[in-house]
PDB file of N, CA and C in Angstrom:
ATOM      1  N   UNK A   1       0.816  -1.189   0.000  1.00  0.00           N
ATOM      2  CA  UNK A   1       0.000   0.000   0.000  1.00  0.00           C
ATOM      3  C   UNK A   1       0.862   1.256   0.000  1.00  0.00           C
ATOM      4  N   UNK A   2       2.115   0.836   0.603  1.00  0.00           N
ATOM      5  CA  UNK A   2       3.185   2.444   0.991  1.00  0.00           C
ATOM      6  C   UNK A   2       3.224   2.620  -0.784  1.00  0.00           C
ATOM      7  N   UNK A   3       3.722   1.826  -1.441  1.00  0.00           N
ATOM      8  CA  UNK A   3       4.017   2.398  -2.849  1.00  0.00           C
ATOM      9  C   UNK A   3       2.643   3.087  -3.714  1.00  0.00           C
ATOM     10  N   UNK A   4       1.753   2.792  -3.364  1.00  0.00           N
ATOM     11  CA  UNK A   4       0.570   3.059  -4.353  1.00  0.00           C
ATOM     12  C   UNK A   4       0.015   4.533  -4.236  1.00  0.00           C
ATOM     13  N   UNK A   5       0.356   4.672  -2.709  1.00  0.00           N
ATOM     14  CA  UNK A   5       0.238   6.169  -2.227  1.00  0.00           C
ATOM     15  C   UNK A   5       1.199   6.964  -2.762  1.00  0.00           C
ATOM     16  N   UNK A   6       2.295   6.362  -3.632  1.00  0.00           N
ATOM     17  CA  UNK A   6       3.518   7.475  -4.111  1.00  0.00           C
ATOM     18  C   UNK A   6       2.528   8.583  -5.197  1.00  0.00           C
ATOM     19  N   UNK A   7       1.315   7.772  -5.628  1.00  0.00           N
ATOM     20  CA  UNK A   7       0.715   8.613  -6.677  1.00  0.00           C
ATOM     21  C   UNK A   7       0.463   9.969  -6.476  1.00  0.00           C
ATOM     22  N   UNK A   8       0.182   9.860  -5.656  1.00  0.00           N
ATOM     23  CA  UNK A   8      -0.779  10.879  -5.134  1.00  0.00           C
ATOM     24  C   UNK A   8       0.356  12.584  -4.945  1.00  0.00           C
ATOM     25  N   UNK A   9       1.605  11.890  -4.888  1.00  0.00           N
ATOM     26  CA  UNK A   9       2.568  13.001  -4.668  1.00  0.00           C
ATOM     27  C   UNK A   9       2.391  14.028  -5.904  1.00  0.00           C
ATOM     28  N   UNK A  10       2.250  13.767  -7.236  1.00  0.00           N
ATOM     29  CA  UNK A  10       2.730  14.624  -8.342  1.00  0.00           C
ATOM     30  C   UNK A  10       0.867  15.113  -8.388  1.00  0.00           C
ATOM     31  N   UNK A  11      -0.034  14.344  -7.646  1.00  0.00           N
ATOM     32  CA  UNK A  11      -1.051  14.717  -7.832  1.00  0.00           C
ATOM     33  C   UNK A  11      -1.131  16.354  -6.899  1.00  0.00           C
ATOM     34  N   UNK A  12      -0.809  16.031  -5.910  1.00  0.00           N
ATOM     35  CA  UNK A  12       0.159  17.276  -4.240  1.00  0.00           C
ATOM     36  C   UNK A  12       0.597  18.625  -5.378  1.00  0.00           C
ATOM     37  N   UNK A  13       1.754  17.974  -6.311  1.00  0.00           N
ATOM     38  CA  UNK A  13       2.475  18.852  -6.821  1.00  0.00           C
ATOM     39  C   UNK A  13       1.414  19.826  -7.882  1.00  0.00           C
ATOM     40  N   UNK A  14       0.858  18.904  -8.437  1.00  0.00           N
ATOM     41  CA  UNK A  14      -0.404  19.909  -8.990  1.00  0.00           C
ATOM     42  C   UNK A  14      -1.354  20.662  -8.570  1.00  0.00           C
ATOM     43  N   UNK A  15      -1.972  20.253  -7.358  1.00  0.00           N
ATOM     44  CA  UNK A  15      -2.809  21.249  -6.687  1.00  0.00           C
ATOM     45  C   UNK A  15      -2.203  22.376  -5.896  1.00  0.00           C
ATOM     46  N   UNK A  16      -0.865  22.246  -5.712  1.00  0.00           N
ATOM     47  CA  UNK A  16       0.019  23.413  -4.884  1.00  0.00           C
ATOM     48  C   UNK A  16       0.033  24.353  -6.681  1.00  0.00           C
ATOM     49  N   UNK A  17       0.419  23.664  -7.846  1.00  0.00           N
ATOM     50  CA  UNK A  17       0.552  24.459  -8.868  1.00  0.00           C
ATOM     51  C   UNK A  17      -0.660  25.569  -8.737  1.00  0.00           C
ATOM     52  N   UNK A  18      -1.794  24.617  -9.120  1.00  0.00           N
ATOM     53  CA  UNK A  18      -3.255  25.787  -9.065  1.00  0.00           C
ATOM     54  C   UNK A  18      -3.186  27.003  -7.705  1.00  0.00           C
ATOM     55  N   UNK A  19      -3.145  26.391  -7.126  1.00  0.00           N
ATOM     56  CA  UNK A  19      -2.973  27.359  -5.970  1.00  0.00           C
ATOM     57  C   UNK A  19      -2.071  28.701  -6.210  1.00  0.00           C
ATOM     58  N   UNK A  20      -0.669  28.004  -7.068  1.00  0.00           N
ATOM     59  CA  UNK A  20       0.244  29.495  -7.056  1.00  0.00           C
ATOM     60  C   UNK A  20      -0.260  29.951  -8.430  1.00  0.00           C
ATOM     61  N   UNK A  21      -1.198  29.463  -8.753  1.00  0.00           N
ATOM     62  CA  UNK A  21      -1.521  30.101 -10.276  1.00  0.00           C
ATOM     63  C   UNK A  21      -2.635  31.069  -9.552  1.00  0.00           C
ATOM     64  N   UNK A  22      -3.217  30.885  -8.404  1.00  0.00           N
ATOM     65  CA  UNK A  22      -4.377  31.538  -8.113  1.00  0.00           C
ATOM     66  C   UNK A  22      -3.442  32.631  -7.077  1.00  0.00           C
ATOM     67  N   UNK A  23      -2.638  32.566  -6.612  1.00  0.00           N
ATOM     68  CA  UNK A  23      -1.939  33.757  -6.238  1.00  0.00           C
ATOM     69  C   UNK A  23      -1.676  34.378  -6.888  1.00  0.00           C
ATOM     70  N   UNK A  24      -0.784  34.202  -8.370  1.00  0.00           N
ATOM     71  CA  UNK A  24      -0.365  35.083  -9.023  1.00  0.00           C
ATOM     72  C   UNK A  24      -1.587  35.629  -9.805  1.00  0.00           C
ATOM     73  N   UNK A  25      -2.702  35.262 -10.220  1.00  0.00           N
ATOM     74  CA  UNK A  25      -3.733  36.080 -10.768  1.00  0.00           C
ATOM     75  C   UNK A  25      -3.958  37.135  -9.901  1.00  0.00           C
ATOM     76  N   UNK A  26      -4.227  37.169  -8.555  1.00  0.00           N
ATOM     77  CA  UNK A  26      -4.837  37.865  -7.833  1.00  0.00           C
ATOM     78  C   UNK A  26      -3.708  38.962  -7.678  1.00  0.00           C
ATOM     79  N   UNK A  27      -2.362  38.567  -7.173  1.00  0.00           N
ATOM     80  CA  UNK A  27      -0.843  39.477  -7.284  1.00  0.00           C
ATOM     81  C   UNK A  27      -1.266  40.506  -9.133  1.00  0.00           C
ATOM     82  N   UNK A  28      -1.075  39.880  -9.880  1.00  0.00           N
ATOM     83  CA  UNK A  28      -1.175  40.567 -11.111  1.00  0.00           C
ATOM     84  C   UNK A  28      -2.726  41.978 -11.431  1.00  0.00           C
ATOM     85  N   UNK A  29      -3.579  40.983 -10.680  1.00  0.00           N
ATOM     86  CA  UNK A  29      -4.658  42.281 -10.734  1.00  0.00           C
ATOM     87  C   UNK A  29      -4.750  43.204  -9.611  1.00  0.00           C
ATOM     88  N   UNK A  30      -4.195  42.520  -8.425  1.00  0.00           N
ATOM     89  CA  UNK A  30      -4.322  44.223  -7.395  1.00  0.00           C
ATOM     90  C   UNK A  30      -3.377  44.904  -7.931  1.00  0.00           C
ATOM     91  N   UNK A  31      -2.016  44.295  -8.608  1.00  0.00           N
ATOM     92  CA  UNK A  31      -1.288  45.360  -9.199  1.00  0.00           C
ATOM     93  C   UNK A  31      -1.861  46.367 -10.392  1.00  0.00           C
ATOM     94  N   UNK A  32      -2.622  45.516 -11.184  1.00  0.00           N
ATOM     95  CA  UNK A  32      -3.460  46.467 -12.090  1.00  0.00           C
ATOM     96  C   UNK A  32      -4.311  47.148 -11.740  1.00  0.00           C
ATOM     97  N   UNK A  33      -4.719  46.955 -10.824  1.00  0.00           N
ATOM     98  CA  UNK A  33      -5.648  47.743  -9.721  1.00  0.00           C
ATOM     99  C   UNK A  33      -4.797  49.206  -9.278  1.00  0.00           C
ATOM    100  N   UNK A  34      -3.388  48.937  -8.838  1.00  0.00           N
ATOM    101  CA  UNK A  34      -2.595  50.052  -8.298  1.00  0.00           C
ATOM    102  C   UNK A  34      -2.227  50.667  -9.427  1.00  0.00           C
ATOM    103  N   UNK A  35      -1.663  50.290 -10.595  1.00  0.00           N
ATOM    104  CA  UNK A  35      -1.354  51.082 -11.370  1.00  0.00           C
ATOM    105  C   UNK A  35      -1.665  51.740 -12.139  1.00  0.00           C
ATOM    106  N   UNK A  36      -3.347  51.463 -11.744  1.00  0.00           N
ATOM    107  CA  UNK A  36      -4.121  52.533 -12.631  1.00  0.00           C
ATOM    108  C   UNK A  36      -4.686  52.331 -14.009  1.00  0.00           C
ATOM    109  N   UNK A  37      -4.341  50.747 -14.469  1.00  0.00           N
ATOM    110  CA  UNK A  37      -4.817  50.068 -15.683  1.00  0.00           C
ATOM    111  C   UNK A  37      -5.716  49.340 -15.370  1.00  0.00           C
ATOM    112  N   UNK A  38      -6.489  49.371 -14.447  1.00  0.00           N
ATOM    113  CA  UNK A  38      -7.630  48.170 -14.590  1.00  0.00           C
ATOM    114  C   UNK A  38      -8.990  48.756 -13.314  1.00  0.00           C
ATOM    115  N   UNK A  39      -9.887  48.880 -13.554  1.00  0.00           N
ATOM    116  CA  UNK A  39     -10.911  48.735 -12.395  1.00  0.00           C
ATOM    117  C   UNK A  39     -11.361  47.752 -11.670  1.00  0.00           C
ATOM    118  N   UNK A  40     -11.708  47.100 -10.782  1.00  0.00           N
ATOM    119  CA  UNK A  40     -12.398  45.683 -10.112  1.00  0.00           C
ATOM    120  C   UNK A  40     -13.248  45.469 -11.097  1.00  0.00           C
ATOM    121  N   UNK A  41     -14.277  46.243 -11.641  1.00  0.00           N
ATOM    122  CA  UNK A  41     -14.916  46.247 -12.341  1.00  0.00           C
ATOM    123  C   UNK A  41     -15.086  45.239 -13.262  1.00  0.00           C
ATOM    124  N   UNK A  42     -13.707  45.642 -13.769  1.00  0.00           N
ATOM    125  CA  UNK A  42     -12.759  44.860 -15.437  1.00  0.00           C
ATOM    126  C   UNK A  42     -12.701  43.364 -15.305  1.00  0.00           C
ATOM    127  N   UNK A  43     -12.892  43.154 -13.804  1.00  0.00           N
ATOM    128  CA  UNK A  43     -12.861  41.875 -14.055  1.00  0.00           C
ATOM    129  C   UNK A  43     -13.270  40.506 -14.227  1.00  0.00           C
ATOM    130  N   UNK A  44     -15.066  41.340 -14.261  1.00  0.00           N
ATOM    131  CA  UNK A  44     -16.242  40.636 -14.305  1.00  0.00           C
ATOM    132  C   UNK A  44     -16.269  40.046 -15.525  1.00  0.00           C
ATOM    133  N   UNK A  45     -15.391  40.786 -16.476  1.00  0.00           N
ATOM    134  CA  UNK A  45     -15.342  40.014 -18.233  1.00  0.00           C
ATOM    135  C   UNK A  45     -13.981  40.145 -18.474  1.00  0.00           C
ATOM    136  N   UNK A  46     -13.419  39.139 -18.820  1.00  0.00           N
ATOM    137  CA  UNK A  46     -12.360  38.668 -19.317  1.00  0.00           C
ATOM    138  C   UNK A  46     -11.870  39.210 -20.331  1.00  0.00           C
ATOM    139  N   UNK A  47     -12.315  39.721 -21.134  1.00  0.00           N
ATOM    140  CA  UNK A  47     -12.132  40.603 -22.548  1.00  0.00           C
ATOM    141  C   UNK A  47     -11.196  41.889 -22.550  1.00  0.00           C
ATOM    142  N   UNK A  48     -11.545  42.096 -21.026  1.00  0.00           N
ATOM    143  CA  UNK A  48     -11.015  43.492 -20.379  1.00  0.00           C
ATOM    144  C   UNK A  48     -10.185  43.590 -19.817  1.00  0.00           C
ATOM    145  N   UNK A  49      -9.817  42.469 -19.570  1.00  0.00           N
ATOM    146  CA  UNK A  49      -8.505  42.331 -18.002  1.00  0.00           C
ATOM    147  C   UNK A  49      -7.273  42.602 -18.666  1.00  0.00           C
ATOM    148  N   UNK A  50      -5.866  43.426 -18.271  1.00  0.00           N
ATOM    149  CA  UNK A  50      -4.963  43.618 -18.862  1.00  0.00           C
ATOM    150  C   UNK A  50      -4.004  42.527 -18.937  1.00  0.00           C
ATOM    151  N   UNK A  51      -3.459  42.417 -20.412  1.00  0.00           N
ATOM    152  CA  UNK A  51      -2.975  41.295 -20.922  1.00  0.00           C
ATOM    153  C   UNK A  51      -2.094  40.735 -19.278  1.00  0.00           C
ATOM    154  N   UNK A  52      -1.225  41.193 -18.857  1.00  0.00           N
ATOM    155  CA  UNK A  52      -0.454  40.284 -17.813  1.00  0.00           C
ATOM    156  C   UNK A  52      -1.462  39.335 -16.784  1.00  0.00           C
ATOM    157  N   UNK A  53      -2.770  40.371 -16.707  1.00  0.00           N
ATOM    158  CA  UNK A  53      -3.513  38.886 -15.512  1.00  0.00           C
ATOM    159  C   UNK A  53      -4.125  38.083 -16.244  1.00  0.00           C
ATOM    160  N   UNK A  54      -4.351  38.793 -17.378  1.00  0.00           N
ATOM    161  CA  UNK A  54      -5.421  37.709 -18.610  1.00  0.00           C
ATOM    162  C   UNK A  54      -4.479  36.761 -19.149  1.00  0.00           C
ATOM    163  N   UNK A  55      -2.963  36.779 -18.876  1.00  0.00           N
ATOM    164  CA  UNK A  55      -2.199  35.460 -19.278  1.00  0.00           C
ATOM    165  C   UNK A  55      -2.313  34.300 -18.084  1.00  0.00           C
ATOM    166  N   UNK A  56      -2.530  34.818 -16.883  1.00  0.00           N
ATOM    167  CA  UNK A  56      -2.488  34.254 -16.257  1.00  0.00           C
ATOM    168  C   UNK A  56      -4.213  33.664 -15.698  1.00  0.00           C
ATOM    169  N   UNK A  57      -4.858  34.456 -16.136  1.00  0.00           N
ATOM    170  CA  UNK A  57      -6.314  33.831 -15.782  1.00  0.00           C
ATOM    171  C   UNK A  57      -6.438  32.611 -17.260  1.00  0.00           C
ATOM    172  N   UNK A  58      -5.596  32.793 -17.918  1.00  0.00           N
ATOM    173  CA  UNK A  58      -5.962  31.713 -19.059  1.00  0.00           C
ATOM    174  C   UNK A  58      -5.408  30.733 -18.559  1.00  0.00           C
ATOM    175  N   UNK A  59      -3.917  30.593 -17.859  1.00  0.00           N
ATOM    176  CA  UNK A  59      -3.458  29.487 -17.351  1.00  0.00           C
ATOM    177  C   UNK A  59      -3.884  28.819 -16.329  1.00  0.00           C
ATOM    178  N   UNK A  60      -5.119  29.870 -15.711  1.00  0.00           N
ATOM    179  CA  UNK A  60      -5.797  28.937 -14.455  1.00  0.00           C
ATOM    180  C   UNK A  60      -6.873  28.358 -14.989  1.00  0.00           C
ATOM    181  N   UNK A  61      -7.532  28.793 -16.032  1.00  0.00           N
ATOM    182  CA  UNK A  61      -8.377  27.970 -16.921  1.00  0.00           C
ATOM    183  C   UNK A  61      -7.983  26.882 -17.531  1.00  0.00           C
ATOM    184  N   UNK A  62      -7.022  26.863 -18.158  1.00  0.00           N
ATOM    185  CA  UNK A  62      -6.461  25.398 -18.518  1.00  0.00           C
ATOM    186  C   UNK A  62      -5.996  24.220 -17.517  1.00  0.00           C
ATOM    187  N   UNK A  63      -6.291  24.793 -16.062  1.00  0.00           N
ATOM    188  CA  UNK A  63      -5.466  23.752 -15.052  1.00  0.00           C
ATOM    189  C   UNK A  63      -7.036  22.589 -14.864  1.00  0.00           C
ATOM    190  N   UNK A  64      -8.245  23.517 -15.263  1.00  0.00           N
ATOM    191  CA  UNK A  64      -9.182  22.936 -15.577  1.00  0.00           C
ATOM    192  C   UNK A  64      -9.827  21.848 -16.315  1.00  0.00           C
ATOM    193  N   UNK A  65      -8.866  21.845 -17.390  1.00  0.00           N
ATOM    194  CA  UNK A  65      -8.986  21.113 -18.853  1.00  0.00           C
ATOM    195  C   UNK A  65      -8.156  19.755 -18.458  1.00  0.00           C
ATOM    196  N   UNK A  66      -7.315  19.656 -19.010  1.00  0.00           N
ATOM    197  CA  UNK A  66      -6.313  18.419 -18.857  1.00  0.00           C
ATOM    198  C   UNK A  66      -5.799  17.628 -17.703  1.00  0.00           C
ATOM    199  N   UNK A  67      -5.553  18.317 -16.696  1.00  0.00           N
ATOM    200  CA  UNK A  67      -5.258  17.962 -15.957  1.00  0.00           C
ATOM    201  C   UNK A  67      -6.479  17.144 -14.847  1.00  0.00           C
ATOM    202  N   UNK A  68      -7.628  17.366 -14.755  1.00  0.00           N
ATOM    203  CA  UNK A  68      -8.713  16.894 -14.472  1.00  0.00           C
ATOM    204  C   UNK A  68      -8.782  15.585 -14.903  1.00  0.00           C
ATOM    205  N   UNK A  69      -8.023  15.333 -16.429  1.00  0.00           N
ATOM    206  CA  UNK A  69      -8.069  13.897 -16.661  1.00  0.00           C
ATOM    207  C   UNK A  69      -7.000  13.087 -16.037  1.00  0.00           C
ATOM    208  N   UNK A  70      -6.020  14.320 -15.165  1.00  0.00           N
ATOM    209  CA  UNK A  70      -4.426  13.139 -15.139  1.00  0.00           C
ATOM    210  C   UNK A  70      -5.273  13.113 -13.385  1.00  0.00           C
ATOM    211  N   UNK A  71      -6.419  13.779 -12.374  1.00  0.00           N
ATOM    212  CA  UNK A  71      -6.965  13.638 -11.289  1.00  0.00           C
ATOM    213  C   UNK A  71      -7.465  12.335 -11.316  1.00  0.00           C
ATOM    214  N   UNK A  72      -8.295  12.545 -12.295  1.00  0.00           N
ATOM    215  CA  UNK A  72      -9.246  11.316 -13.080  1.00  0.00           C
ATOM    216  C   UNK A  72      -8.275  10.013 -12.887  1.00  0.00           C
ATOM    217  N   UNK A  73      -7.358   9.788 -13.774  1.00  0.00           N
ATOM    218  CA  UNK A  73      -6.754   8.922 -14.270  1.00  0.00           C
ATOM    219  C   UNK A  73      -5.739   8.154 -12.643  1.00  0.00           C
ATOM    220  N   UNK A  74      -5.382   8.974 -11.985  1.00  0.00           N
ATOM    221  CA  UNK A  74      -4.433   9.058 -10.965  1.00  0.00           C
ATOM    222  C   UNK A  74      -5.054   8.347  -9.325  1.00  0.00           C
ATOM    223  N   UNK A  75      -7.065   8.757  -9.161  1.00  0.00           N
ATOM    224  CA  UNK A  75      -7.778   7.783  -8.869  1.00  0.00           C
ATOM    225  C   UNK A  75      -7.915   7.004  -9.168  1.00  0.00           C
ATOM    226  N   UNK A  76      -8.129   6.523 -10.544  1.00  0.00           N
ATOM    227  CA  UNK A  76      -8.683   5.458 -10.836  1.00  0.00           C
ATOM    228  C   UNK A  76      -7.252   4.407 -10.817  1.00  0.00           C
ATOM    229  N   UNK A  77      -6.454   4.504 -10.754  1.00  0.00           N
ATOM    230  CA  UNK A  77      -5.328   3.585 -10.651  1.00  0.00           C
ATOM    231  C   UNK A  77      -4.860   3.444  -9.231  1.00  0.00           C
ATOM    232  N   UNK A  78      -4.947   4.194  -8.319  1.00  0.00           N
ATOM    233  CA  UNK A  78      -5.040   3.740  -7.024  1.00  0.00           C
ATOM    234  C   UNK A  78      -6.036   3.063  -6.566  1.00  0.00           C
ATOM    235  N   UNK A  79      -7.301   3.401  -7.269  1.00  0.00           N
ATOM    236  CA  UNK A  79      -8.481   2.273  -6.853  1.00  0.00           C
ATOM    237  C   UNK A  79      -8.781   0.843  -6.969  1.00  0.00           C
ATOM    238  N   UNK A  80      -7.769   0.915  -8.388  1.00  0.00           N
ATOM    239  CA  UNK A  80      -8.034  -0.036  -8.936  1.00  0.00           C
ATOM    240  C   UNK A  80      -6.484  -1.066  -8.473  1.00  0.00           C
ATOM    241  N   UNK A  81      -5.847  -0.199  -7.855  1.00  0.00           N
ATOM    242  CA  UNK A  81      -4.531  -1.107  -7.733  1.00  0.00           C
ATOM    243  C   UNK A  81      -3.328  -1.128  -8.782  1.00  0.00           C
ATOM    244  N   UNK A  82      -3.386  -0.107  -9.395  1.00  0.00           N
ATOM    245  CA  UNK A  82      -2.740  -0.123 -10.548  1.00  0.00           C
ATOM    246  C   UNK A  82      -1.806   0.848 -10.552  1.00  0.00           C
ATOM    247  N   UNK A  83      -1.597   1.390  -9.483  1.00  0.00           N
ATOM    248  CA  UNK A  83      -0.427   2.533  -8.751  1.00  0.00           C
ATOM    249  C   UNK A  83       0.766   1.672  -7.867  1.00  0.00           C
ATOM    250  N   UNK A  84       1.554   1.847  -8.219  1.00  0.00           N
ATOM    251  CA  UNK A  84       2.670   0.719  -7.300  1.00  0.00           C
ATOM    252  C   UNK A  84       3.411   0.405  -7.915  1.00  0.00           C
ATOM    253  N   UNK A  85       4.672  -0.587  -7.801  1.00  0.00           N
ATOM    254  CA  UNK A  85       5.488  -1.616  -8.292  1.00  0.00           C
ATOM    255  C   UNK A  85       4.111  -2.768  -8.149  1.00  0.00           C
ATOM    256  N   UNK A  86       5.210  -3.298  -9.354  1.00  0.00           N
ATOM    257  CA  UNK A  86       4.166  -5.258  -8.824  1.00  0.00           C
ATOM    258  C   UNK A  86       5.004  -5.988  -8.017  1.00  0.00           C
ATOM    259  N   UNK A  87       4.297  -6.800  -7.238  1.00  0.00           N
ATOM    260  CA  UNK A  87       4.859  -7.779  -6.225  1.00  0.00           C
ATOM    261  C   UNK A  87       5.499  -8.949  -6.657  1.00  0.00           C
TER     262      UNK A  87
END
């Protein structure tokens, strides 16, 4: 069982990713906020947000997409026993 739980580590490493992706969105727009390029407002539509947080609100959108299948995929092989060395 100790080995099957190794999965779950790079699964760790991805949700700490989202997380600093959701810091740096928020870092990037109070700064646009301070510098006078963006209103709170702006950020109810995406269309509007200045390119530096809108690179980064796209990359928190994609953590959505693909990676959901490696969540997916990363359960289902610990469930199934298929996470580990073989014995």
């Amino acid at each position: 069982m100790g080995n099957s739980t190794a999965i779950f580590w790079p699964v760790m490493a991805q949700i700490l990713l989202i997380y600093a992706i959701y810091i740096l969105v928020s870092v990037r727009r109070i700064g646009a906020i301070k510098a006078g390029k963006a209103k709170p407002a702006d950020f109810k539509t995406p269309f509007v947000e200045p390119e530096a947080s809108a690179v980064a609100v796209r990359n928190l959108s994609n953590q959505f997409e693909l990676p959901v299948l490696f969540f997916a995929a990363s359960i289902s092989l610990y469930v199934t026993g298929g996470a580990g060395l073989p014995r």
